[in-house]
N, C-alpha and C. Protein backbone atom coordinates (compact mmCIF):
# COMPACT_ATOMS: atom_id res chain seq x y z
N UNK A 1 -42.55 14.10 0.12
CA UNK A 1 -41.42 13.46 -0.51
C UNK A 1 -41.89 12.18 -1.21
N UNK A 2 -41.53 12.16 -2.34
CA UNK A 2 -41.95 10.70 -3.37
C UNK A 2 -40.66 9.72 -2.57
N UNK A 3 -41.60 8.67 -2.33
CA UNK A 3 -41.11 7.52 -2.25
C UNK A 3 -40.21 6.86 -2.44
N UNK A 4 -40.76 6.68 -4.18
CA UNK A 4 -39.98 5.98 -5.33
C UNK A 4 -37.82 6.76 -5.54
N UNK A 5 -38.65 7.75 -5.40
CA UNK A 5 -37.25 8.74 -5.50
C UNK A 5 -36.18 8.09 -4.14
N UNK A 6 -36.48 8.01 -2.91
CA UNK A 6 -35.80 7.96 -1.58
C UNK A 6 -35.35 6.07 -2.15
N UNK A 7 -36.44 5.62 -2.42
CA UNK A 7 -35.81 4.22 -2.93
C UNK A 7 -35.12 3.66 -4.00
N UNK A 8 -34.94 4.55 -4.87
CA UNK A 8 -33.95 4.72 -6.05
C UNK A 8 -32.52 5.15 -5.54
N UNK A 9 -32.64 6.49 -4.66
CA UNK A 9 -31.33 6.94 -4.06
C UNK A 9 -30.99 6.26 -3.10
N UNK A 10 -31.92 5.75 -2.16
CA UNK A 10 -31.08 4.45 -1.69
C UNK A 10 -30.35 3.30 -2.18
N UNK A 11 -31.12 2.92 -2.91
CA UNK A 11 -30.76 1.88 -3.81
C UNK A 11 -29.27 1.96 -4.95
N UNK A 12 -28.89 3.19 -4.79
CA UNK A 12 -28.08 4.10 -6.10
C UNK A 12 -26.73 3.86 -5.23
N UNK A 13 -27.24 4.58 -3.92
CA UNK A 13 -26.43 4.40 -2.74
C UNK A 13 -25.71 3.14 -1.98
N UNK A 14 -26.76 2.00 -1.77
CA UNK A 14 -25.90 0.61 -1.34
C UNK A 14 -25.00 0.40 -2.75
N UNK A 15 -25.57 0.57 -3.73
CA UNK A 15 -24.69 0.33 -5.03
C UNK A 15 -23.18 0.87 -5.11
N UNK A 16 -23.30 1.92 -4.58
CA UNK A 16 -21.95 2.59 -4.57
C UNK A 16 -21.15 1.94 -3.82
N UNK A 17 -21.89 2.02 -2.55
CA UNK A 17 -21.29 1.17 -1.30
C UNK A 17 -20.24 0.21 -1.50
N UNK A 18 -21.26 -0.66 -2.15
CA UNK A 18 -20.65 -2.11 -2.25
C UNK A 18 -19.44 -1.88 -3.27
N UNK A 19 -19.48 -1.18 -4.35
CA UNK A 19 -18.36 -1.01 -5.51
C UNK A 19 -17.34 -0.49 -4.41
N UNK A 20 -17.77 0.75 -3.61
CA UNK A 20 -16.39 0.95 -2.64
C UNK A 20 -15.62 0.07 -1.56
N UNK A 21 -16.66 -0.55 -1.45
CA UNK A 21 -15.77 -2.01 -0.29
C UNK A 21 -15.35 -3.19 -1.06
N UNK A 22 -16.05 -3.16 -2.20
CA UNK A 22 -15.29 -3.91 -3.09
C UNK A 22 -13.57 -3.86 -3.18
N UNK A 23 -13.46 -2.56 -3.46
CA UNK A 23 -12.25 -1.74 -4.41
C UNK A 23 -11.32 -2.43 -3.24
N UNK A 24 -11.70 -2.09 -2.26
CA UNK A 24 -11.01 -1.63 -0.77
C UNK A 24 -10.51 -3.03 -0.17
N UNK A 25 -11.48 -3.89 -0.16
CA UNK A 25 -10.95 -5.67 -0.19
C UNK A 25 -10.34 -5.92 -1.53
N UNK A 26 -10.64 -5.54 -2.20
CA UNK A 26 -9.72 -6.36 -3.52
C UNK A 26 -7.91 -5.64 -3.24
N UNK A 27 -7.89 -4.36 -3.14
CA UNK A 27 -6.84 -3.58 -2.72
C UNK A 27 -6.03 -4.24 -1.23
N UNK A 28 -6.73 -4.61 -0.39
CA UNK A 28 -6.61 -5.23 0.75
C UNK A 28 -5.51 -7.19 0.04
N UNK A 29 -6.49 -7.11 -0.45
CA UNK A 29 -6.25 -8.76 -0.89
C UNK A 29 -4.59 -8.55 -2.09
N UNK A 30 -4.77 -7.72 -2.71
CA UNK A 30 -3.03 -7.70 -3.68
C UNK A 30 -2.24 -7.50 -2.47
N UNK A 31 -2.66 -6.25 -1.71
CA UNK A 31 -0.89 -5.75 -0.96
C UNK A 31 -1.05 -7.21 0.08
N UNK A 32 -2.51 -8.06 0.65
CA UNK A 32 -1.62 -9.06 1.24
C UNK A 32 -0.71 -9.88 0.58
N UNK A 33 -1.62 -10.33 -0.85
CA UNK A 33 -0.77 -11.02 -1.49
C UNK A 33 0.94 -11.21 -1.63
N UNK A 34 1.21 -9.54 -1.92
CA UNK A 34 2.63 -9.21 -2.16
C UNK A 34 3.60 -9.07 -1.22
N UNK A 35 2.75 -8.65 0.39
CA UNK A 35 3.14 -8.70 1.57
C UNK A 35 3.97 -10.56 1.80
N UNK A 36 2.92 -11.68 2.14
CA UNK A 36 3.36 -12.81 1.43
C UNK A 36 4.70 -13.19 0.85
N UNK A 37 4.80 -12.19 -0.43
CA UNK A 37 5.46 -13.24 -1.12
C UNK A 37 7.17 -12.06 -0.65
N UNK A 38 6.99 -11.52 0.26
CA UNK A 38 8.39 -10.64 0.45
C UNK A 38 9.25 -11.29 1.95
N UNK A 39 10.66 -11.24 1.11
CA UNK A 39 11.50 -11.79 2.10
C UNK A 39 12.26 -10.97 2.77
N UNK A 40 12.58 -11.27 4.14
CA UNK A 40 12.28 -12.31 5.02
C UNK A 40 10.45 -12.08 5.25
N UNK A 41 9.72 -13.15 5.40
CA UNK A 41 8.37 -12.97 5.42
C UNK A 41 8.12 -12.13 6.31
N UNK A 42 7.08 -11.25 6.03
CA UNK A 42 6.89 -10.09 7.54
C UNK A 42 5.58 -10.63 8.50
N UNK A 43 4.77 -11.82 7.77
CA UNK A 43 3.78 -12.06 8.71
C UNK A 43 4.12 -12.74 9.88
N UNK A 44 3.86 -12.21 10.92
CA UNK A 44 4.33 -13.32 12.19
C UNK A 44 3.44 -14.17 12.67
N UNK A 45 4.62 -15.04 12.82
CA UNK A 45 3.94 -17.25 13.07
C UNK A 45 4.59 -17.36 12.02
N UNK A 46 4.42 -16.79 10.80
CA UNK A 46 4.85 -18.23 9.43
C UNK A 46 6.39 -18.46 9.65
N UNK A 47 6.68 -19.63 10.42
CA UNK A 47 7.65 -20.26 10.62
C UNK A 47 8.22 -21.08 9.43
N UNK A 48 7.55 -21.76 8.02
CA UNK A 48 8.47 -21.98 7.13
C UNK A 48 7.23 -21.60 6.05
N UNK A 49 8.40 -21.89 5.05
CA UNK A 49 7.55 -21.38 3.33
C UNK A 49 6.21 -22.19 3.23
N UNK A 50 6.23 -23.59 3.75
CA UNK A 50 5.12 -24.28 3.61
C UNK A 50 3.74 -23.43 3.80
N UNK A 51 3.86 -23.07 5.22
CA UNK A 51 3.01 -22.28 5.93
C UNK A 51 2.36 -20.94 4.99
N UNK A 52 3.65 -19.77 4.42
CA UNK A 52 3.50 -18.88 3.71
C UNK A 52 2.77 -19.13 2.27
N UNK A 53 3.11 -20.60 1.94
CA UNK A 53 2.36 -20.78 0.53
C UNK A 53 0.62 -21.12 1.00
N UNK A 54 0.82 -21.44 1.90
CA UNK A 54 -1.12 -21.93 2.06
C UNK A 54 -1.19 -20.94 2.65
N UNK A 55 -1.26 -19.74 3.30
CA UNK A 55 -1.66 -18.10 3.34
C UNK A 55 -1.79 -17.83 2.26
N UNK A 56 -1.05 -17.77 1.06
CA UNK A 56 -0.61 -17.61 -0.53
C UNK A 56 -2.28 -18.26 -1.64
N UNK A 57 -2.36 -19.24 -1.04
CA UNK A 57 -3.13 -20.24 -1.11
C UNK A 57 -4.90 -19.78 -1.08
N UNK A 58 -4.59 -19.37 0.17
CA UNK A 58 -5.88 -18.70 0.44
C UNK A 58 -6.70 -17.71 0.02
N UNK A 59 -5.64 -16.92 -0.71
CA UNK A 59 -5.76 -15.69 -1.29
C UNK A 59 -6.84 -16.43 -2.93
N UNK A 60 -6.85 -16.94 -3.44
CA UNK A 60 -7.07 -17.74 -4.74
C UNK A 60 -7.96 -18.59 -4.61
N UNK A 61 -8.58 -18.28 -5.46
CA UNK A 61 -10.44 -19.23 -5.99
C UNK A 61 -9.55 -20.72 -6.42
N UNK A 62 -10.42 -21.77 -6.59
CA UNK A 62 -10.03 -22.92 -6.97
C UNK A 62 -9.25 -23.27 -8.77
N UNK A 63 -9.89 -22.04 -9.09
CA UNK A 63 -10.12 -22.15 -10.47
C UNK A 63 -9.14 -20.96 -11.02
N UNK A 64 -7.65 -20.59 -10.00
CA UNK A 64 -7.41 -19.28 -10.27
C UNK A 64 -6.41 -19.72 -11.76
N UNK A 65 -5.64 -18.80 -11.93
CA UNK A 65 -4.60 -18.88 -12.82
C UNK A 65 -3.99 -17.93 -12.39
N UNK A 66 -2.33 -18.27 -12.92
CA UNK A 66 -1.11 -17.44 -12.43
C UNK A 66 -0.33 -17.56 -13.68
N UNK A 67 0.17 -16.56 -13.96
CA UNK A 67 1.07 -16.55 -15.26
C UNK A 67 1.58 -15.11 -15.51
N UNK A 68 2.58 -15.81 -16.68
CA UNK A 68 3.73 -14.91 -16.88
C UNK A 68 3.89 -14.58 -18.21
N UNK A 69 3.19 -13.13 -18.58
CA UNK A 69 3.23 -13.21 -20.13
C UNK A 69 4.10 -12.00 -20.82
N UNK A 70 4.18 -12.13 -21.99
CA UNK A 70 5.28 -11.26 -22.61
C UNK A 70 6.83 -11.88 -22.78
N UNK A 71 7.16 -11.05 -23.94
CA UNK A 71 8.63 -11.92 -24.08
C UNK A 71 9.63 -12.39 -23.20
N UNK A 72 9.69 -11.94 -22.29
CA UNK A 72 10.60 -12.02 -20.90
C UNK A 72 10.04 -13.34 -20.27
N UNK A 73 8.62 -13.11 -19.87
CA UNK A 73 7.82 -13.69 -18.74
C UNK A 73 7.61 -14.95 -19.08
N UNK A 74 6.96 -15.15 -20.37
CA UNK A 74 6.40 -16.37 -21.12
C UNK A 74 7.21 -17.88 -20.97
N UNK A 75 8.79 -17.46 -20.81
CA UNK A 75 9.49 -18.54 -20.84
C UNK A 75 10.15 -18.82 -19.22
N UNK A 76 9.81 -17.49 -18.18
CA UNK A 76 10.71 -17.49 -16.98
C UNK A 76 9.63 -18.54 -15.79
N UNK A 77 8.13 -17.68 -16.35
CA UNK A 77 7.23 -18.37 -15.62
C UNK A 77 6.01 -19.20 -15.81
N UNK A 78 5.92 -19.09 -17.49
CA UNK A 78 5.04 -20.20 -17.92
C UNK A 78 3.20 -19.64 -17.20
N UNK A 79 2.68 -20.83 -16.94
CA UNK A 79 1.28 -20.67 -16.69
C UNK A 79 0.74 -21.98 -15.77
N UNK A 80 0.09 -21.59 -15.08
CA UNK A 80 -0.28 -22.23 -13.19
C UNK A 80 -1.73 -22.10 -13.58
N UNK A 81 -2.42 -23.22 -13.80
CA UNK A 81 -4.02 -23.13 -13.79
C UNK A 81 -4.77 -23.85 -12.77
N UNK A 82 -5.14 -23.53 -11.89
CA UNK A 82 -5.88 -24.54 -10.81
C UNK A 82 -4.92 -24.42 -9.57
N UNK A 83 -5.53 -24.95 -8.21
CA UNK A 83 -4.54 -25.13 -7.35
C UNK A 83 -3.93 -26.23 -7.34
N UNK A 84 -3.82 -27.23 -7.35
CA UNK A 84 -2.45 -27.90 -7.91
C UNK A 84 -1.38 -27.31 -8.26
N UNK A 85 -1.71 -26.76 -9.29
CA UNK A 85 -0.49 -26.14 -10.04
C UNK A 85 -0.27 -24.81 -9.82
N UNK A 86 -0.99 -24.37 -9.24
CA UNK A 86 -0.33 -23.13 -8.75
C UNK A 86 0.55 -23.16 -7.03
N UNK A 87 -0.70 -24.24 -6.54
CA UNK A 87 1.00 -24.47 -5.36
C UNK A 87 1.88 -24.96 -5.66
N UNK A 88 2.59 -25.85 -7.02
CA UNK A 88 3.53 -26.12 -7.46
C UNK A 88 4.50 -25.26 -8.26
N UNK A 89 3.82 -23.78 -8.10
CA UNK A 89 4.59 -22.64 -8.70
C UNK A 89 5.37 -22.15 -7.98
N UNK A 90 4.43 -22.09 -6.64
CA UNK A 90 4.55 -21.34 -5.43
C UNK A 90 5.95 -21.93 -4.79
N UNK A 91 5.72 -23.61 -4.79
CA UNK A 91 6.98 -23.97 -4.16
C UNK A 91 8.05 -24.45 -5.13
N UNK A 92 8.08 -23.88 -6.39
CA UNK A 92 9.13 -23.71 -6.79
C UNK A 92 9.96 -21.89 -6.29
N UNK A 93 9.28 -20.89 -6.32
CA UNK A 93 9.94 -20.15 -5.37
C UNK A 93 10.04 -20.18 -3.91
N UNK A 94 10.02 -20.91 -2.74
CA UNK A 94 10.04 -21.29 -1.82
C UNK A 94 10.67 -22.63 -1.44
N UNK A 95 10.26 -23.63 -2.22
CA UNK A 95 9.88 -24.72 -1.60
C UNK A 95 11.28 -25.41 -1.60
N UNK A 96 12.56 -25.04 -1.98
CA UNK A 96 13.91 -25.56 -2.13
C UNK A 96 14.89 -24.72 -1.51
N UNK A 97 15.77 -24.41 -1.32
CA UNK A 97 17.14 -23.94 -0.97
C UNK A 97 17.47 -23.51 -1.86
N UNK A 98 17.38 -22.22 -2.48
CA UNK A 98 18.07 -21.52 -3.20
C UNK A 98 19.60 -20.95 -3.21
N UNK A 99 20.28 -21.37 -4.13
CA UNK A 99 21.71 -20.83 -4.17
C UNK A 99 22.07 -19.70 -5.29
N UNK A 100 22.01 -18.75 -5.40
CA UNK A 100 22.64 -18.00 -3.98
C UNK A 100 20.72 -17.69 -3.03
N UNK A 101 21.48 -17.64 -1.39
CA UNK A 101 19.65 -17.76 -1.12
C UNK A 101 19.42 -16.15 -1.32
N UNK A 102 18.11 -16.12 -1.44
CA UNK A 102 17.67 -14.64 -1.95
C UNK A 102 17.30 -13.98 -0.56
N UNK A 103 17.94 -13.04 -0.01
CA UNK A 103 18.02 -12.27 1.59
C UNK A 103 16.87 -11.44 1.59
N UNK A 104 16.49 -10.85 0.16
CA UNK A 104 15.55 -9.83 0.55
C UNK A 104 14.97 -9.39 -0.42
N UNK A 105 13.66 -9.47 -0.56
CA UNK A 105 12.67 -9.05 -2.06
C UNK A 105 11.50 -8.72 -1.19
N UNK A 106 11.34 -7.28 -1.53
CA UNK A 106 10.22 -6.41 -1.29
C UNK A 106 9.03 -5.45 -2.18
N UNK A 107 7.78 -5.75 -2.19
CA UNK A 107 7.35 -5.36 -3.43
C UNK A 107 6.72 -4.08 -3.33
N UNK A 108 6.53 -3.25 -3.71
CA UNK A 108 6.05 -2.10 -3.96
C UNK A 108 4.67 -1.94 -5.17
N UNK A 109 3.80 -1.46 -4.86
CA UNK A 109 2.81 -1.51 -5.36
C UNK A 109 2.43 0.21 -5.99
N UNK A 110 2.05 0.45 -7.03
CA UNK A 110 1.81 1.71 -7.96
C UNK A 110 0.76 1.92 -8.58
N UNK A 111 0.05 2.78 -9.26
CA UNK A 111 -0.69 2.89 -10.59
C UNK A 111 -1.56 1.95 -10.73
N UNK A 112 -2.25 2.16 -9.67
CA UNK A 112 -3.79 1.19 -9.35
C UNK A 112 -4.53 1.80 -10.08
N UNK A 113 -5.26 0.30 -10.50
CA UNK A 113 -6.96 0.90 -11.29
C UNK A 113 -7.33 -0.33 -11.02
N UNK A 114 -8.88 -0.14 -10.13
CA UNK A 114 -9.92 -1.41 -10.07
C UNK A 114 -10.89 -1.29 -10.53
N UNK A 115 -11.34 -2.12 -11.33
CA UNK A 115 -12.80 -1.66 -11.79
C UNK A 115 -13.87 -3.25 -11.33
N UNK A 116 -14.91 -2.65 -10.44
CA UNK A 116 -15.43 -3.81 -10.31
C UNK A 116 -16.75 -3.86 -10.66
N UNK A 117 -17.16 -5.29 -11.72
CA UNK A 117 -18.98 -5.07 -11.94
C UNK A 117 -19.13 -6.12 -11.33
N UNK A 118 -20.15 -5.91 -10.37
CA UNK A 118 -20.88 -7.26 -9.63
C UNK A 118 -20.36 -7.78 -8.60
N UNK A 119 -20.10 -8.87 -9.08
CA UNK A 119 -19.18 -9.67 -8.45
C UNK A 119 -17.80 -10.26 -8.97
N UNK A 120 -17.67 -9.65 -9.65
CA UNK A 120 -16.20 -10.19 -10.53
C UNK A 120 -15.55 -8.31 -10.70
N UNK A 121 -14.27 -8.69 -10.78
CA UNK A 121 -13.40 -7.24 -10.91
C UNK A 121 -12.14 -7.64 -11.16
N UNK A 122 -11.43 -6.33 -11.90
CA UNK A 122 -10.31 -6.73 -12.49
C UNK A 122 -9.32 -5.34 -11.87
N UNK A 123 -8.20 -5.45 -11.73
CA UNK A 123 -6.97 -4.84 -11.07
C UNK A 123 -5.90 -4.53 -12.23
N UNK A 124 -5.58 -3.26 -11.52
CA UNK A 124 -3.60 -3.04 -12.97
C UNK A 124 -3.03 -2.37 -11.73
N UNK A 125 -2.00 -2.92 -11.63
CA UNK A 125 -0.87 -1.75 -11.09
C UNK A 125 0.43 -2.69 -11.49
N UNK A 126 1.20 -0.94 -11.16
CA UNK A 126 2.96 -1.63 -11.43
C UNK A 126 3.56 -2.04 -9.94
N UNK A 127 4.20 -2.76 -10.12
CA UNK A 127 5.09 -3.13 -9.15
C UNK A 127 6.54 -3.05 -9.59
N UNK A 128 7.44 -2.40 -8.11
CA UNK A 128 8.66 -2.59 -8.28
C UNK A 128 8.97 -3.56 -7.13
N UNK A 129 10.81 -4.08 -7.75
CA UNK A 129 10.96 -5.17 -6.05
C UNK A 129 12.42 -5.33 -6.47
N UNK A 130 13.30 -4.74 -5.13
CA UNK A 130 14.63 -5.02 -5.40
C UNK A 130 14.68 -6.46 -4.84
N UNK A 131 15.70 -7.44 -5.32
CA UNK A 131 15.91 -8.37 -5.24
C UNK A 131 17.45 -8.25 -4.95
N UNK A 132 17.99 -9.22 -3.15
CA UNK A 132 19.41 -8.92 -2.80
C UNK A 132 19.64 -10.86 -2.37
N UNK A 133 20.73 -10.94 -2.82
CA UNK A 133 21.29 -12.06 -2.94
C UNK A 133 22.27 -12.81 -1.91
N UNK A 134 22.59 -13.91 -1.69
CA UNK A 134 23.82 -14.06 -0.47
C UNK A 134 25.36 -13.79 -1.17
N UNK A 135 25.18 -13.72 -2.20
CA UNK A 135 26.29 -14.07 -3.31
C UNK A 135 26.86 -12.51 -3.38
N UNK A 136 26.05 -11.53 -2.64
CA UNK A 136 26.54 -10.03 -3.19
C UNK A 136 25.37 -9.56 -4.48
N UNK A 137 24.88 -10.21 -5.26
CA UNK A 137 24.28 -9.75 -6.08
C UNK A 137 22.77 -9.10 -6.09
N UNK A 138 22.58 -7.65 -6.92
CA UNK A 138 21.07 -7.45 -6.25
C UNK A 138 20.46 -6.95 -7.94
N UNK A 139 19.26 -6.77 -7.72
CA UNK A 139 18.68 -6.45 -9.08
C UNK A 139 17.77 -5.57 -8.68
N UNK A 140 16.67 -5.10 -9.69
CA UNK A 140 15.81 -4.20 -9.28
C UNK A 140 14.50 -4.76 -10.53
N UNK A 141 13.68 -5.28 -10.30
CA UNK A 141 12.82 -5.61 -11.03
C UNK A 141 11.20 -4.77 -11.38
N UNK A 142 10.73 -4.98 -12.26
CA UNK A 142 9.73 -3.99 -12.18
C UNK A 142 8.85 -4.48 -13.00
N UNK A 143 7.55 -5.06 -12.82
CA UNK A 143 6.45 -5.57 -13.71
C UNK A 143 5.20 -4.93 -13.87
N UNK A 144 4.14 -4.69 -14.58
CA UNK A 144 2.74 -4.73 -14.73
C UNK A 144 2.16 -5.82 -14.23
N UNK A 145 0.77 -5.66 -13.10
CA UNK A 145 -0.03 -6.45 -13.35
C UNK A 145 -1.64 -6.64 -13.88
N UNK A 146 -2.18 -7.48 -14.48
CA UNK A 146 -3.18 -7.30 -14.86
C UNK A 146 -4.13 -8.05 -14.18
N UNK A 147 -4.55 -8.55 -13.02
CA UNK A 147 -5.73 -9.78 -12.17
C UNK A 147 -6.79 -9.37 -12.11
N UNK A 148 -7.45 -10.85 -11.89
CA UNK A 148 -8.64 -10.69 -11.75
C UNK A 148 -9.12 -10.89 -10.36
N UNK A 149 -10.25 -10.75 -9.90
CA UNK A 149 -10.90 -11.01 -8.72
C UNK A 149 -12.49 -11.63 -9.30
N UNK A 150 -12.89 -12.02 -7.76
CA UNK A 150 -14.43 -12.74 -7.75
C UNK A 150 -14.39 -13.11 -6.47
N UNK A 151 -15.94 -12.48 -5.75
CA UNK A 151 -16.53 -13.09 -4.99
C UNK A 151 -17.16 -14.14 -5.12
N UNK A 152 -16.65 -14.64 -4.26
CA UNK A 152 -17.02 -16.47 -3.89
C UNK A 152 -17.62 -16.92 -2.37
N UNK A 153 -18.48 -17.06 -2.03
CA UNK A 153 -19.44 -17.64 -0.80
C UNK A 153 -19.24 -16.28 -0.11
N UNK A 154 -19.25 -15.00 -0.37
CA UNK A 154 -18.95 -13.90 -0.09
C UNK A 154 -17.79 -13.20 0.34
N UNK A 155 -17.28 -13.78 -0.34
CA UNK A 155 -15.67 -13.31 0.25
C UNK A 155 -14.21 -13.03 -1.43
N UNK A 156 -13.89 -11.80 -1.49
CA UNK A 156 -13.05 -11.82 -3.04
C UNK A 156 -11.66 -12.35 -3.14
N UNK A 157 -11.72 -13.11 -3.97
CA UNK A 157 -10.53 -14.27 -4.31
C UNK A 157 -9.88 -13.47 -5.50
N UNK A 158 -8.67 -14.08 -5.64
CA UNK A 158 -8.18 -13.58 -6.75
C UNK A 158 -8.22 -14.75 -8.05
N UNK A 159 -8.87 -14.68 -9.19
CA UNK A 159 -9.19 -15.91 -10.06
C UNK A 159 -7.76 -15.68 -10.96
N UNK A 160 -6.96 -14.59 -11.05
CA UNK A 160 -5.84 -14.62 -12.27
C UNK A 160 -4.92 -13.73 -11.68
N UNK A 161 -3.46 -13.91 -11.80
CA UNK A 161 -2.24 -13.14 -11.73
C UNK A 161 -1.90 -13.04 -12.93
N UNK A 162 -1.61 -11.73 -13.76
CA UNK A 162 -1.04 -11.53 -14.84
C UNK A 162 0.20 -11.22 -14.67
N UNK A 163 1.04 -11.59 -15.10
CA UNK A 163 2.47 -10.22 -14.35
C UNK A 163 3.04 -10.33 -15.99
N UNK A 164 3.69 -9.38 -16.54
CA UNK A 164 4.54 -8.74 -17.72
C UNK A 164 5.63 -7.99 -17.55
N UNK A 165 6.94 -8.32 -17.91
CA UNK A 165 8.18 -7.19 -16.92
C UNK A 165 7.65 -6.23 -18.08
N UNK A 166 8.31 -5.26 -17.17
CA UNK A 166 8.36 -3.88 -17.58
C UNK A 166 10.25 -4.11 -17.98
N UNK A 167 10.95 -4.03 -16.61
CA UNK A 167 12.16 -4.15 -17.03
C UNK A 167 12.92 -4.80 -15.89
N UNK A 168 14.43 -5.27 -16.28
CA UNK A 168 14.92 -5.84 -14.69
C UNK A 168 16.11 -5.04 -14.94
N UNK A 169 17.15 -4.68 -13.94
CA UNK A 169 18.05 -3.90 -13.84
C UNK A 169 18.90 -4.13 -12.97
N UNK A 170 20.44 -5.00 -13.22
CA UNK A 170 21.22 -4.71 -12.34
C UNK A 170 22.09 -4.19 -11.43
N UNK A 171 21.71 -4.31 -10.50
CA UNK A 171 22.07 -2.96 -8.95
C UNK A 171 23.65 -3.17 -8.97
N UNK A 172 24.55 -2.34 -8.61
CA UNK A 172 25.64 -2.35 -7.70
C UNK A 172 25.85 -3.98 -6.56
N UNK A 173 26.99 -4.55 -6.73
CA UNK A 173 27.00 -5.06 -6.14
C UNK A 173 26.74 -4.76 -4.04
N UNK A 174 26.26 -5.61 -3.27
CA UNK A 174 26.09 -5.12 -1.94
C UNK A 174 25.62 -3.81 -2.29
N UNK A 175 24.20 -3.41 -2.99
CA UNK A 175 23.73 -2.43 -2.95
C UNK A 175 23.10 -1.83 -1.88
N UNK A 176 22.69 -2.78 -0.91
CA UNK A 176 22.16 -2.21 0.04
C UNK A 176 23.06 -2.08 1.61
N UNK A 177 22.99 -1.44 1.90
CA UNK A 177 24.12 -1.00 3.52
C UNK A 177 23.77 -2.37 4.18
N UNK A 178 21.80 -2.44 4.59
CA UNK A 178 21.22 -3.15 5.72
C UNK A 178 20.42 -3.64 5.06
N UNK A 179 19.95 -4.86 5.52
CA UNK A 179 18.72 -5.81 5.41
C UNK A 179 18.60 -6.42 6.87
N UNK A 180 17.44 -6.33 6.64
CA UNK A 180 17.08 -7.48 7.74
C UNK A 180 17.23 -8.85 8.12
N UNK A 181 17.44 -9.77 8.83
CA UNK A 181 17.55 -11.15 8.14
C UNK A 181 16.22 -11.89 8.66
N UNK A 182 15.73 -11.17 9.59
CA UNK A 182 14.17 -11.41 9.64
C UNK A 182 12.95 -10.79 10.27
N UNK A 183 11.87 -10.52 9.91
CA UNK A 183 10.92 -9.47 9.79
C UNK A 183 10.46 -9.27 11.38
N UNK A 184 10.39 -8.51 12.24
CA UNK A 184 10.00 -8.62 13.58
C UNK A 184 8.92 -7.21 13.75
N UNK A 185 8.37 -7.01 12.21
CA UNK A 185 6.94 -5.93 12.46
C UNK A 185 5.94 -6.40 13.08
N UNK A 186 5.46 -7.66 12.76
CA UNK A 186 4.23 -7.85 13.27
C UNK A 186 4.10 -8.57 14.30
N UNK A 187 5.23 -8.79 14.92
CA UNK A 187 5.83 -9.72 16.07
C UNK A 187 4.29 -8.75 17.44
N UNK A 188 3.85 -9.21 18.10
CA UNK A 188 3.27 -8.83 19.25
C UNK A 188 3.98 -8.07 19.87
């Protein structure tokens, strides 16, 4: 058996490897992301939004960006460059008392594609997320996303949130029978 050959196909082989654990943490890292940002929060301990935004936080390189593009998006959510300003995005959805308060937004994740070279990789999927209100009111929202990722001290961050609606759609009032009013999955 040649050598050279067994060390090429090895070599062909960690290559793959790594592109597949790539995919698999970067995939890992959106649904936490979106997990996060759904109400009532389902991670257990995060006792207030503060808490949920630096989990939020963690997810993101220093240098990330967050934004909202397309005719809809451009003016609803503008553009978050750095952490500063992206925890100041963050706790503008969180960080106040919303009226009417929002009971329940859950995101759904679709139509994945990761492609990763190296150490940097980029993500698309759609997301849907009904949105239910105290007021009676509910919607049904539905965006594209386009992010980026990068490993950093070995570990993949997300460097960009793209989001673009697709469309938003208003539900029936009290569309939903039940909600929860707070998440007790991951409770011990």
């Amino acid at each position: 058996m040649n050598p050279t050959i067994d060390e090429t196909t090895i070599a062909t082989l960690i290559k793959r490897v790594e592109v597949l654990e790539a995919e698999a943490e970067i995939r890992r890292i959106q649904a936490r992301y979106m997990f996060l940002c759904d109400t009532p929060c389902p991670e257990f301990g995060v006792g207030d939004d503060a808490h949920r935004i630096d989990l939020i936080m963690d997810l993101y390189t220093e240098d990330a960006v967050w934004e909202g593009v397309g005719e809809y998006y451009d003016d609803q959510f503008g553009r978050a460059e750095g952490t500063a300003e992206l925890r100041r995005h963050f706790e503008g959805f969180w960080g106040e008392k919303q009226d009417p308060a929002l009971l329940l937004n859950a995101h759904y994740l679709t139509s994945e594609q990761i492609h990763v070279v190296g150490e940097e990789a980029t993500g698309q999927w759609i997301h849907m997320q009904p949105w239910l209100f105290s007021d009676g009111r509910s919607l049904l929202r539905s965006s594209r996303l386009n992010n980026a990722f990068r490993k950093t001290d070995g570990v993949w961050k997300i460097t960009r949130t793209r989001t673009e609606n697709v469309f938003i759609a208003a539900l029936p009032e009290h569309f939903a029978e039940s909600h929860p009013s707070a998440s007790v999955l991951m409770r011990p």
